[in-house]
C-alpha atoms as a PDB file:
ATOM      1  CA  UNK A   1      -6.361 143.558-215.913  1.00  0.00           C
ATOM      2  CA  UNK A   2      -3.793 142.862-218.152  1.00  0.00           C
ATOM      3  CA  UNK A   3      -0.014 144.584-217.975  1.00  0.00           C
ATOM      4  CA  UNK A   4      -1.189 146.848-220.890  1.00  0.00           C
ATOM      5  CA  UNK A   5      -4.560 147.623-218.974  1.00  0.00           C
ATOM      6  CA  UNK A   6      -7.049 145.664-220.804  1.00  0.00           C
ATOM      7  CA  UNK A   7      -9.419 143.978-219.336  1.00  0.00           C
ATOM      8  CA  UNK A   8      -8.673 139.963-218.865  1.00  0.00           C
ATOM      9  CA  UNK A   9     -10.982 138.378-222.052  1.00  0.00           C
ATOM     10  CA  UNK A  10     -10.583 134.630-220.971  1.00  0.00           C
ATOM     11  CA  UNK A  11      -9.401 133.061-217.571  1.00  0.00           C
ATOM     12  CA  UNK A  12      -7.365 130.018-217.014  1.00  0.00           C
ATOM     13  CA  UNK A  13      -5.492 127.544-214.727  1.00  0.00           C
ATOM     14  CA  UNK A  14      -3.210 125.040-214.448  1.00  0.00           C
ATOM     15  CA  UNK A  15      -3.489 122.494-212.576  1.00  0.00           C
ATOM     16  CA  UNK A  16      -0.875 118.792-211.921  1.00  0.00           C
ATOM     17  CA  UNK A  17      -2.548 115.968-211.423  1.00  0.00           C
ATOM     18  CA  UNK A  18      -1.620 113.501-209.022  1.00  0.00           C
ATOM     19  CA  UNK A  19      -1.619 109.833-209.549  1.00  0.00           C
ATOM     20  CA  UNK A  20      -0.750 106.966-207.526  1.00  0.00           C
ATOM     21  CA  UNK A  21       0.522 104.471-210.112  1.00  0.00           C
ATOM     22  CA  UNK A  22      -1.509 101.475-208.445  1.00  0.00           C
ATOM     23  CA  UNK A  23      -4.632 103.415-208.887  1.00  0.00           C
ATOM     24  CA  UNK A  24      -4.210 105.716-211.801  1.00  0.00           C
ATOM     25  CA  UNK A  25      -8.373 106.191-212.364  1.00  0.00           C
ATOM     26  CA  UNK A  26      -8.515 107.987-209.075  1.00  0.00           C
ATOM     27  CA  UNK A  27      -6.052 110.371-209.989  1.00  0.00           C
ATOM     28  CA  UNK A  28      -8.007 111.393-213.495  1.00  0.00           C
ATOM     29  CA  UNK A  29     -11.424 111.587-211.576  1.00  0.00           C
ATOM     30  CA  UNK A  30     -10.019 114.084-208.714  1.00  0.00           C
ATOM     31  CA  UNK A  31      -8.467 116.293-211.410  1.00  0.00           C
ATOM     32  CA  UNK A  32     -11.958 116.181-213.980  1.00  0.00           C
ATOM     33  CA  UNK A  33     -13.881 117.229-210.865  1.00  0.00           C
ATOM     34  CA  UNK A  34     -11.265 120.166-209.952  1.00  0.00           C
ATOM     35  CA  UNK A  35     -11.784 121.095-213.724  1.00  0.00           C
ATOM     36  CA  UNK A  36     -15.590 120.918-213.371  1.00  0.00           C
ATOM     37  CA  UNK A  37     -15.294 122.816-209.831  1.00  0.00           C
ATOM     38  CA  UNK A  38     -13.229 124.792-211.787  1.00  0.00           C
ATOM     39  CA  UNK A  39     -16.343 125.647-214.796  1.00  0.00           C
ATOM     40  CA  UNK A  40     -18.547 126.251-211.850  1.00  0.00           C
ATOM     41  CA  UNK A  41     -16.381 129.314-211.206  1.00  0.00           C
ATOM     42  CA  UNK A  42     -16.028 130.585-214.549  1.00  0.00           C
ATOM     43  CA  UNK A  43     -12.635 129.854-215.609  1.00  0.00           C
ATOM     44  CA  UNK A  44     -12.467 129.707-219.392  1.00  0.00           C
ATOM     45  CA  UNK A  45      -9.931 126.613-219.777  1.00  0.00           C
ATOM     46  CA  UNK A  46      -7.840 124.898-217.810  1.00  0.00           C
END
């Protein structure tokens, strides 16, 4: 619920990625497949 008492219309997250700067790639696949973990769920965005 929102503050107001609405019902929530979307759902979101934020999440940091974290990259070691010898092997950058590794970082962007962990965070696509929180994002797609993240779909699964039913969070609108993140």
């Amino acid at each position: 619920m929102t503050l107001d008492g609405r019902p929530l219309e979307r759902l979101r997250f934020l999440t940091i990625g974290s990259f070691d700067p010898a092997r950058p790639a590794d970082g962007h696949e962990e965070t696509l497949r929180i994002v797609e973990r993240a779909e699964q769920l039913g969070f609108d965005s993140a």
